[in-house]
Protein backbone atom coordinates (compact mmCIF):
# COMPACT_ATOMS: atom_id res chain seq x y z
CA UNK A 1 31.58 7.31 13.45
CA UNK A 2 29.31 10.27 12.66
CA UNK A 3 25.69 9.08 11.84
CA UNK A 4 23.94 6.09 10.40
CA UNK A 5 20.58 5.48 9.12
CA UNK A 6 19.22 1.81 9.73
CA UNK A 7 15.70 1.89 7.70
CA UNK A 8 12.48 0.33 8.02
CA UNK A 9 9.73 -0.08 5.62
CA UNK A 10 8.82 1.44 2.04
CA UNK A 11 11.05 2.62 -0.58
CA UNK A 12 9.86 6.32 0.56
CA UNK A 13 11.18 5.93 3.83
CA UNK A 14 14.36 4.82 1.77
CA UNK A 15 14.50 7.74 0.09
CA UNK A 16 13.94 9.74 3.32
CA UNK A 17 16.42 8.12 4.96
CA UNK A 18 18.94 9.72 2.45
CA UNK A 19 18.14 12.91 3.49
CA UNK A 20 18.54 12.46 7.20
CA UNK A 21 21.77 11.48 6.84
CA UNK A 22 22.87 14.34 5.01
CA UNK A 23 20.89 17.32 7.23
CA UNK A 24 22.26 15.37 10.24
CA UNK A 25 25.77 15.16 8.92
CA UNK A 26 25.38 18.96 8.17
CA UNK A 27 24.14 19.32 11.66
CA UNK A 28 27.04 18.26 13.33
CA UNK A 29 25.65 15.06 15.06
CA UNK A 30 28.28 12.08 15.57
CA UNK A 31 28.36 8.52 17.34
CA UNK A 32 24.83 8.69 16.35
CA UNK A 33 22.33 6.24 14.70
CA UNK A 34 18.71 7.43 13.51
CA UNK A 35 16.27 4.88 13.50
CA UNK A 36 13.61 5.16 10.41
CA UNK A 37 10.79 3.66 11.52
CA UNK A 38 7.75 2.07 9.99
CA UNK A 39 4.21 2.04 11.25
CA UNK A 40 2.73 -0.48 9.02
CA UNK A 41 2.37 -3.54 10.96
CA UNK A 42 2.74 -4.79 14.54
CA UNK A 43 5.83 -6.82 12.79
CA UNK A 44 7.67 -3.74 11.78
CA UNK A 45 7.01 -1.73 15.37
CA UNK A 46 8.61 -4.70 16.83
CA UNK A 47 11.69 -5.05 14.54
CA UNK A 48 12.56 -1.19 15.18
CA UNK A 49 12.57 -2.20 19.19
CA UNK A 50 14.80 -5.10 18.86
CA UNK A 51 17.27 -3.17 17.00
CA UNK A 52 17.19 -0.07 19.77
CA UNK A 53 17.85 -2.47 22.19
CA UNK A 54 20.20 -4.45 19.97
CA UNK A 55 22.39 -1.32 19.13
CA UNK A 56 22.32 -0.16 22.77
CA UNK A 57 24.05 -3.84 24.11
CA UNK A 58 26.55 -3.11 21.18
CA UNK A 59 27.66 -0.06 22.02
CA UNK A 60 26.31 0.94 25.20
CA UNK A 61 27.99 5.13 24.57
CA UNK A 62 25.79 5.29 21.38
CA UNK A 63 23.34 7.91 21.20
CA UNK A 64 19.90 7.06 19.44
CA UNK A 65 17.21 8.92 17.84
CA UNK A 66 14.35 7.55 16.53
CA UNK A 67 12.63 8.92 13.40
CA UNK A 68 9.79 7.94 11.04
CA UNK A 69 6.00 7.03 11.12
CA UNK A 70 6.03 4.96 14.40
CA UNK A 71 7.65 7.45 15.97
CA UNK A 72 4.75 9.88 14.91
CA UNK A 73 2.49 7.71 15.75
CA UNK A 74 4.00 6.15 19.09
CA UNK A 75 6.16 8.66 20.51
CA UNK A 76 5.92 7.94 24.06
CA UNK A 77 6.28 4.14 23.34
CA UNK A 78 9.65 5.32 22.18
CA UNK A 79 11.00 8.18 24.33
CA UNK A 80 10.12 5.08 27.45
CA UNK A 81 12.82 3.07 26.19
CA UNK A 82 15.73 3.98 28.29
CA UNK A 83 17.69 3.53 25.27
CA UNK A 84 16.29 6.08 23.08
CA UNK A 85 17.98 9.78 23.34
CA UNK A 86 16.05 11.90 20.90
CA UNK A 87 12.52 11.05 19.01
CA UNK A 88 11.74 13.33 16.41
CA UNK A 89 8.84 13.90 14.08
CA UNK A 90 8.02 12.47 10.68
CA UNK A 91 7.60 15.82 8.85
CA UNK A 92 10.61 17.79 10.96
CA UNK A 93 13.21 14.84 10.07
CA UNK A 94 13.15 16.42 6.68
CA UNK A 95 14.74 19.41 8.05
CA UNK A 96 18.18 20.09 8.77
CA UNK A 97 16.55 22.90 11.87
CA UNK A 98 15.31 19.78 13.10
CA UNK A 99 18.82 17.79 13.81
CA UNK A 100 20.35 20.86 14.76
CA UNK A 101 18.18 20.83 17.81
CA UNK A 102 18.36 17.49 18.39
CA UNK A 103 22.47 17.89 18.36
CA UNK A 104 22.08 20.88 20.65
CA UNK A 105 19.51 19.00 23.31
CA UNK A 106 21.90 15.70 23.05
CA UNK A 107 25.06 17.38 23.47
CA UNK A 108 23.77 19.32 26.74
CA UNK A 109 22.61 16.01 28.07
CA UNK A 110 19.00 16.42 27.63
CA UNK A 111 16.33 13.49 27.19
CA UNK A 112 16.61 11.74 30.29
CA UNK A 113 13.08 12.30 31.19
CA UNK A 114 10.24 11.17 29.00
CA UNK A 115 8.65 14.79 27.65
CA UNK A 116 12.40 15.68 26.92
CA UNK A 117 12.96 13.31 24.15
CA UNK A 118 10.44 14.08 22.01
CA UNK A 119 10.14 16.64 19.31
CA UNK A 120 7.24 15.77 17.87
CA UNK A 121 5.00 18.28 16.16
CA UNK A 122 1.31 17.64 14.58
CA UNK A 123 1.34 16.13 11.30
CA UNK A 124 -1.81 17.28 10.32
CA UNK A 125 -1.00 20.56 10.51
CA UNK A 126 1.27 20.68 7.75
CA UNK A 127 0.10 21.65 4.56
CA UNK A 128 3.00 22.35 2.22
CA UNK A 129 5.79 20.00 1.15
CA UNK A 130 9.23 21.08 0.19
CA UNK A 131 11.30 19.58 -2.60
CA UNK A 132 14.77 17.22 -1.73
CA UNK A 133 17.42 17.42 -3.63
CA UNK A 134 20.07 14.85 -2.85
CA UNK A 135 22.94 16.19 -3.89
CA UNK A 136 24.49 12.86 -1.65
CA UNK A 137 23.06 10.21 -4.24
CA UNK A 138 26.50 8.83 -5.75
CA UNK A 139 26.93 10.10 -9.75
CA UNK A 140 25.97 7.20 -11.92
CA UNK A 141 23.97 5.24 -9.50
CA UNK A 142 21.47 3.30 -11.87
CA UNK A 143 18.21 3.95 -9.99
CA UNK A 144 17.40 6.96 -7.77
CA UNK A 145 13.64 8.04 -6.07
CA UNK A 146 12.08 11.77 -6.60
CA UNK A 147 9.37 12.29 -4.18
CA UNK A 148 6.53 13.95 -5.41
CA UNK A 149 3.68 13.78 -3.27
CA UNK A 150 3.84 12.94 0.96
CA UNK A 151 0.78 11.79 3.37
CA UNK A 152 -3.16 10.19 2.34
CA UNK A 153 -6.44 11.49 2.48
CA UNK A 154 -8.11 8.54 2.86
CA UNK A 155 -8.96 6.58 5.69
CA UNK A 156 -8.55 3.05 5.03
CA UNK A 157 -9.83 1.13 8.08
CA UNK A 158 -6.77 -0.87 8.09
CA UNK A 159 -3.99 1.40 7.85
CA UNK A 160 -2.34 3.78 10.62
CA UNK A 161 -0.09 5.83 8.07
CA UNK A 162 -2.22 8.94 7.50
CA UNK A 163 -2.07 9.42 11.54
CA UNK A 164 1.94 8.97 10.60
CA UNK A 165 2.53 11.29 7.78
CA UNK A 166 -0.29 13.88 7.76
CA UNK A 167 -2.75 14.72 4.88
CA UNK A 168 -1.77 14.57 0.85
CA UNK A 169 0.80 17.19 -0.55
CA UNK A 170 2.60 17.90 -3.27
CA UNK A 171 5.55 19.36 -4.71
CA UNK A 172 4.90 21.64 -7.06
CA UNK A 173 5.55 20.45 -10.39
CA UNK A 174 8.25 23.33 -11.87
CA UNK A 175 10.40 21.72 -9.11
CA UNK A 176 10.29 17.81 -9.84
CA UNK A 177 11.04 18.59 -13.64
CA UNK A 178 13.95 20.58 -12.28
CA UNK A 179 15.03 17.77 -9.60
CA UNK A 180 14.76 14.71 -12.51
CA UNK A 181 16.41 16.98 -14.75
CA UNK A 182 19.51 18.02 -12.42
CA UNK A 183 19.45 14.46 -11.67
CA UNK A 184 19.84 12.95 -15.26
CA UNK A 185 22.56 15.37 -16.15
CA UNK A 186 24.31 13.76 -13.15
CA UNK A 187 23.98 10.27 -15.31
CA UNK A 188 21.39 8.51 -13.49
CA UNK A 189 19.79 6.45 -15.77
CA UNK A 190 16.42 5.68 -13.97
CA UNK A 191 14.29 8.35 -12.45
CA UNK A 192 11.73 6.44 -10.04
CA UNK A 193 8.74 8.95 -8.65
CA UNK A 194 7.57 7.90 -5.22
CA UNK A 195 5.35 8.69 -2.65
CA UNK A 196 2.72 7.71 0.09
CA UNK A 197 -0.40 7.81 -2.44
CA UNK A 198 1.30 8.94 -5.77
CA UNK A 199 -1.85 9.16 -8.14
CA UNK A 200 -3.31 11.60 -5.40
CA UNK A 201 -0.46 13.83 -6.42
CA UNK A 202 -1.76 17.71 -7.22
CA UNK A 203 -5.07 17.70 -5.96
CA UNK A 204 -3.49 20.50 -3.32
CA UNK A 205 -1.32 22.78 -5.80
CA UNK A 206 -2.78 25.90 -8.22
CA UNK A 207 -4.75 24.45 -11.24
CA UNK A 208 -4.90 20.40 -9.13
CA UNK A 209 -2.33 18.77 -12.03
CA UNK A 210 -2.44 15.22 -11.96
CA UNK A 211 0.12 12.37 -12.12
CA UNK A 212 -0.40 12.03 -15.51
CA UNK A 213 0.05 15.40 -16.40
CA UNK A 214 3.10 15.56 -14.01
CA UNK A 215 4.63 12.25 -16.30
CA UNK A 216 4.15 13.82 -19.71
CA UNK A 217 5.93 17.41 -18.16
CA UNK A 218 8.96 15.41 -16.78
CA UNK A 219 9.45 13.06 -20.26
CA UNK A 220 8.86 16.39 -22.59
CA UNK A 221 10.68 18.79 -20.82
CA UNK A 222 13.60 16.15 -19.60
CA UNK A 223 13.99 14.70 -23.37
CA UNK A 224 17.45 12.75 -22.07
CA UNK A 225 15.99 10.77 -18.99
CA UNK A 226 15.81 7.30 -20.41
CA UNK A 227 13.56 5.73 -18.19
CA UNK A 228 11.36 6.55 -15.78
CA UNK A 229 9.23 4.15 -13.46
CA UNK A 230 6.19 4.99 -10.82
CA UNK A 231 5.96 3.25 -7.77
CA UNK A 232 2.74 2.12 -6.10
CA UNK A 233 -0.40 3.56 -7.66
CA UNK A 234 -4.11 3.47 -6.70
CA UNK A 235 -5.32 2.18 -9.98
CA UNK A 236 -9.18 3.89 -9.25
CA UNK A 237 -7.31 7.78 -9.53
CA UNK A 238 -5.50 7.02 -12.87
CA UNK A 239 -5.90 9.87 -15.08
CA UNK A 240 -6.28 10.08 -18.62
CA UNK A 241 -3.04 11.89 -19.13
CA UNK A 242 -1.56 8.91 -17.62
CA UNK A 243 -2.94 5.95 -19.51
CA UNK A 244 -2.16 8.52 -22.86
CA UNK A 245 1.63 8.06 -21.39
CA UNK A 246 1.42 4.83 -20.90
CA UNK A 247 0.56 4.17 -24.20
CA UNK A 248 2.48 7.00 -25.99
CA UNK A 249 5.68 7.22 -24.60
CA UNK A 250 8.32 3.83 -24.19
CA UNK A 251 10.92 5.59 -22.00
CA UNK A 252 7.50 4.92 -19.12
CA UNK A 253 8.16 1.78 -18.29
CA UNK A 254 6.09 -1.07 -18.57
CA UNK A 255 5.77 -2.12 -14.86
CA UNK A 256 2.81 -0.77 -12.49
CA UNK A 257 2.45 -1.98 -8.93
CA UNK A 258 -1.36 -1.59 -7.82
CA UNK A 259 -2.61 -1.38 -4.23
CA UNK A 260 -5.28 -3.69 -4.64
CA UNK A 261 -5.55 -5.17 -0.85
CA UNK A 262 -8.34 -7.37 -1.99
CA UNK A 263 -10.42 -9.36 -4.34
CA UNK A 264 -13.61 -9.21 -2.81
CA UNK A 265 -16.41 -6.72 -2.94
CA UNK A 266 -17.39 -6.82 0.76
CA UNK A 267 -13.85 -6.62 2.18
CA UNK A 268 -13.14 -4.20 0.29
CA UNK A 269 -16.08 -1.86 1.26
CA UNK A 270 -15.11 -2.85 4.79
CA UNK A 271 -11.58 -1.61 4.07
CA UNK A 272 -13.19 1.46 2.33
CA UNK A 273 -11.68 1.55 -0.66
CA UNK A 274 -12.57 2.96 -3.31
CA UNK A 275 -12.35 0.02 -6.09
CA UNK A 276 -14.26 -2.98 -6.89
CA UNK A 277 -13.01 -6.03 -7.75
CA UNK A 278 -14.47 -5.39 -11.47
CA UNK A 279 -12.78 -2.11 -11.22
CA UNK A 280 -9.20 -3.72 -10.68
CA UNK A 281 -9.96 -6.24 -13.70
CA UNK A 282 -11.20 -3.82 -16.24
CA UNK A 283 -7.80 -1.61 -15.29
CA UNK A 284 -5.89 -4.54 -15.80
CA UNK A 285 -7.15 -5.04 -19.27
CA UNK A 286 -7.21 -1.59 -20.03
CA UNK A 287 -4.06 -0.84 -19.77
CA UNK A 288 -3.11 -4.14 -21.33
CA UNK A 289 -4.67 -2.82 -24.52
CA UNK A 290 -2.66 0.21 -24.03
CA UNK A 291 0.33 -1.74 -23.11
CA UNK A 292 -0.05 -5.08 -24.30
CA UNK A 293 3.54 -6.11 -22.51
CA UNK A 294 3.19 -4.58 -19.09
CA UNK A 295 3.84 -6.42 -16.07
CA UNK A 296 1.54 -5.39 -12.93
CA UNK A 297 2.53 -5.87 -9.29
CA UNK A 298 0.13 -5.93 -6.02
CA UNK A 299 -0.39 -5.63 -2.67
CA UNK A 300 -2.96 -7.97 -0.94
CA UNK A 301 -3.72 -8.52 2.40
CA UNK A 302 -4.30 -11.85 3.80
CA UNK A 303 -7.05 -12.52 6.86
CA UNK A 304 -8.42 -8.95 6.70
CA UNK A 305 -11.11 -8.88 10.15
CA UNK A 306 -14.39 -10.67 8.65
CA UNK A 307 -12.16 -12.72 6.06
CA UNK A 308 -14.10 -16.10 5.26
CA UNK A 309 -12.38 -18.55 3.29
CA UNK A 310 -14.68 -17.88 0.22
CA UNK A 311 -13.39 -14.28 0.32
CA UNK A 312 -9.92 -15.16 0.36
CA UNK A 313 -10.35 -16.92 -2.57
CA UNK A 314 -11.52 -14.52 -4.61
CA UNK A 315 -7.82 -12.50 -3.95
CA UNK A 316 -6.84 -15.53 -4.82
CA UNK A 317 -8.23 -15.90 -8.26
CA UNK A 318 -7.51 -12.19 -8.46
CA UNK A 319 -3.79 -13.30 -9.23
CA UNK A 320 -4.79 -14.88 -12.82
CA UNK A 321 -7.49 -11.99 -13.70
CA UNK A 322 -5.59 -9.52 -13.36
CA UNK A 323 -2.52 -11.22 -14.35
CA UNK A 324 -0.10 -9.74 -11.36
CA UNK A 325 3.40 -10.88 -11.53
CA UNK A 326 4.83 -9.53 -8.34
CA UNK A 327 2.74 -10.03 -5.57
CA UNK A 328 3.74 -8.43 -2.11
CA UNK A 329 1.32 -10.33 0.79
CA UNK A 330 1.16 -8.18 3.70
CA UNK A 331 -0.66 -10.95 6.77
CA UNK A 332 -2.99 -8.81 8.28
CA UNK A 333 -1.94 -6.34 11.39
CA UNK A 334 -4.80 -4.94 13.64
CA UNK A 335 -2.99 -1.87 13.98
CA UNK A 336 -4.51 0.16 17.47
CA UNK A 337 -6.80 3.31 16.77
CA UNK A 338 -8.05 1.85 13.58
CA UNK A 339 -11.34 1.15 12.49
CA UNK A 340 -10.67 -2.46 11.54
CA UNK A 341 -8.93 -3.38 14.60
CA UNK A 342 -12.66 -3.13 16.36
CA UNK A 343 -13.80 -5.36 13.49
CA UNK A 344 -14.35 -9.34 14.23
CA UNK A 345 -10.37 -10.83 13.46
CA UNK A 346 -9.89 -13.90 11.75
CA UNK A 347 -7.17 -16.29 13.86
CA UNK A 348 -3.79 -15.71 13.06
CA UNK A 349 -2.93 -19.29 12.26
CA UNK A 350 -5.66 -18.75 9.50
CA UNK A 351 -4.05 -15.78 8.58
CA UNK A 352 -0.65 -17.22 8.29
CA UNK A 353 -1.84 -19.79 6.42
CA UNK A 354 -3.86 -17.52 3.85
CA UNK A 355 -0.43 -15.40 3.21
CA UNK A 356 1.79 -18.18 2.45
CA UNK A 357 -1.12 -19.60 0.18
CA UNK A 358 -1.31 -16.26 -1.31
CA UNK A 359 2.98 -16.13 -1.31
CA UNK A 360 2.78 -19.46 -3.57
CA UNK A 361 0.06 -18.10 -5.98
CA UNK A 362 2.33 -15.10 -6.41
CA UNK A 363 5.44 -17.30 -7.37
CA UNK A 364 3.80 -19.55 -9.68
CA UNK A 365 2.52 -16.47 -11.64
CA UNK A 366 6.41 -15.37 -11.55
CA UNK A 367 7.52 -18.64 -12.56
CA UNK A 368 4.96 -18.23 -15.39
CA UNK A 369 6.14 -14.63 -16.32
CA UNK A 370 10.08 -15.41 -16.16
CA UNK A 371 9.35 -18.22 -18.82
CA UNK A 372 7.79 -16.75 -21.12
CA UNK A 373 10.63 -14.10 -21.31
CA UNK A 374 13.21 -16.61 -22.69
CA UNK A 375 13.82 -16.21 -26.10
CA UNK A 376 13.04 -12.12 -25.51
CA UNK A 377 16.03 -9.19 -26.07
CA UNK A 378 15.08 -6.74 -23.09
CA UNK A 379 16.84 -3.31 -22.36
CA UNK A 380 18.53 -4.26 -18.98
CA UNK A 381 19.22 -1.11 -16.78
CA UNK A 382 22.93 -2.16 -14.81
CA UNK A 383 22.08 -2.28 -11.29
CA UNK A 384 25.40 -4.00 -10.30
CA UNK A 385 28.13 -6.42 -11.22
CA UNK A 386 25.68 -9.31 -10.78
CA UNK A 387 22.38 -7.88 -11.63
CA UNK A 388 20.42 -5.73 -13.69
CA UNK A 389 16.42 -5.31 -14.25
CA UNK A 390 14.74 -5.35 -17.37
CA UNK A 391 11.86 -2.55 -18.15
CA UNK A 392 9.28 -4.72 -16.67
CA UNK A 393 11.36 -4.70 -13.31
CA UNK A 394 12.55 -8.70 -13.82
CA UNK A 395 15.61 -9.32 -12.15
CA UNK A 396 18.03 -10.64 -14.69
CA UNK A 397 21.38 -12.14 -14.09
CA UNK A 398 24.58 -10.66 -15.13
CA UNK A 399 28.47 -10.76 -14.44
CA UNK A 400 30.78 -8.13 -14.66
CA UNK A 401 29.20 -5.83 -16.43
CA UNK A 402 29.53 -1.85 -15.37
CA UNK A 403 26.30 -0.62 -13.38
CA UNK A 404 24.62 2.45 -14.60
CA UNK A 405 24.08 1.36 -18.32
CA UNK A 406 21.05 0.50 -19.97
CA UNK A 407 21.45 -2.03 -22.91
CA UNK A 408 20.17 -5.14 -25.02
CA UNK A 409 20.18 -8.43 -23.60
CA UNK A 410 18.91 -11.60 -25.17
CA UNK A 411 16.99 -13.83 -22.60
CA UNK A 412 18.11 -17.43 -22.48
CA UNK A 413 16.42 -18.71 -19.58
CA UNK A 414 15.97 -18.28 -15.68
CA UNK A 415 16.89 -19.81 -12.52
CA UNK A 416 13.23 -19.64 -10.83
CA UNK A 417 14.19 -16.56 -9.18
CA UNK A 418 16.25 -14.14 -12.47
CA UNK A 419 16.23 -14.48 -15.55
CA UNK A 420 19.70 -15.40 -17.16
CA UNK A 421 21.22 -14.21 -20.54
């Protein structure tokens, strides 16, 4: 065994996690497993223990280092565990310097005390962020991530992951052209731009180009990508150049997932967001106009501190005017240090019970969506032998059918979960 990469959390951390395995491989580390953590809830803190511990029991001579934003934000909490070797920072485990010292220090038997374990530096100091390249992403893979932009400038009273991945920056945008482009003459089909607050993208780099702007390079100057997809967006910082693309060019594809958090006006000023509840409606429709088949995902959080039922409701009813088909329900998670964990909490039974109300308003609205796509022919991008996604990111059903090709499928129903053809 050399190393592997068990991975908690978003689809960035995903991406990240590719790239520790390679700088680590290149390092030289070996009976080794990194730990990507994620800071997000109390939940996920907790699962990244259990599996420490877990992983130790298995195989008591294998050396651990743990990674990611609860690392950065709870390094001590870490390097305590008595199973934990090496804990290293969120920005360094980008860098293949970084696993080269944490070979050297492991291999000379450092890390038994506390302060030896960790090597990790201030997040806020960085200021620059370096394109990735993975050169390890498997030619022909359907779907690969290019991350464009890393940390958040804002200061939502909820959320802990600005103390875990610094302030906003971006890569310049020369170098994500060149990365999509190296990476669609490898025969990836789908090109999916990620990052911790994508539309914030460029407001640190010469001239502050946008998202949008960034999109219509990527698409004119990479005329052979077929598709490409954003991940979560703050639907308040959409540009102009943007909703042109949106409208202009097909190879965008119809899907946007919105952090939305809420549908009411005093949670989310207590949240400090940025958007009203008006704000996410009218961008709904909007871009509907633009886009009149778009599908829209969303994150809400259920039992926010202050919540009352009448509150909660209105996320509720936010599901129908906005028209969301994916809905991801994060239950609240006081998360320590942040402004909303000194707020008044609402009980956790409540907000249990809010989340899986929320959870079954989310499937009926993808019950709802899936139906109406029967009788449709949608351009299904190959994921595997058994699945594929359409352009509005619906599972659909397949069988045998080689992954890494995009092509025209007539709908003929669903089973409440894909759609079948």
């Amino acid at each position: 065994m050399s190393v592997d990469v068990i991975t908690f959390g978003c689809r960035l951390n995903a991406f990240e996690s590719e790239v520790i395995a390679r700088e680590a491989e290149r390092a030289g580390l070996s009976d080794t497993v990194v730990i990507n953590s994620c800071a997000v809830t109390n939940e996920a803190v907790a699962q990244a223990r259990q599996s420490i511990r877990r992983l130790k029991r298995e195989r008591p001579d294998l050396r651990i280092v743990v990674t990611g934003c609860a690392a950065q934000t709870q390094a001590e909490m870490f390097a305590e565990m008595a199973e934990v070797d090496r804990v290293v920072g969120n920005d360094d485990k980008m860098r293949g310097e970084a696993w080269r010292r944490a070979r050297a220090a492991l291999d000379a038997g450092f890390g038994i005390e506390t302060s030896e374990k960790i090597a990790v530096a201030d997040i806020m100091a960085v200021k620059q962020m370096a394109p990735h390249l993975l050169d390890g992403f498997k030619a022909g893979l359907p779907r690969v991530f290019v991350q464009v932009q890393n940390g958040c400038d804002h200061r939502c009273t909820f959320c802990i992951i600005p103390y875990g991945r610094g302030n906003s920056r971006s890569v310049p945008m020369g170098a994500v052209v060149d990365q999509v482009r190296a990476l669609t003459e490898r025969g990836h089909a789908e090109i999916v731009l990620t990052g911790v607050d994508l539309t914030s993208y460029g407001a640190d780099l010469p001239g502050a180009p946008t998202l949008g702007q960034l999109t219509r390079q990527i698409l004119r100057h990479v005329p052979e990508l077929k598709r490409l997809r954003l991940s979560s967006i703050d639907s308040i910082e959409a540009d102009r150049d943007l909703l042109d693309v949106i409208a202009d060019d097909e190879r965008l594809m119809p899907h946007l997932h919105l952090s939305l958090q809420s549908g009411d006006d005093m949670i989310l000023k207590r949240m400090k967001r940025r958007h009203s509840r008006q704000n996410a409606i009218e961008f709904c429709a909007q871009v509907r106009r633009l886009r009149p088949d778009i599908t829209f995902g969303a994150d809400i959080i259920a039992g926010f501190p202050t919540e009352t039922e009448e509150m909660f409701v209105r996320s509720q009813h936010l599901v129908d005017e906005c028209d969301l088909t994916f809905l991801h329900v994060f239950p609240y998670s006081k998360r320590p240090g942040t402004p909303a964990a000194r707020m008044p909490q609402v009980p956790g039974e409540v907000i249990k019970s809010r989340a899986r109300r929320l959870r079954a308003a989310g499937d009926v609205a993808l019950q709802k969506r899936l139906a109406s796509e029967i009788g449709a022919t949608r351009q299904v991008l190959i994921e595997s032998a058994t699945q594929g996604r359409t352009e509005h990111f619906l599972p659909v059903a397949i069988n045998g059918v080689t992954p890494g090709a995009v092509m025209p499928l007539a709908i003929n129903g669903h089973d409440g979960a894909r759609l079948t053809v």
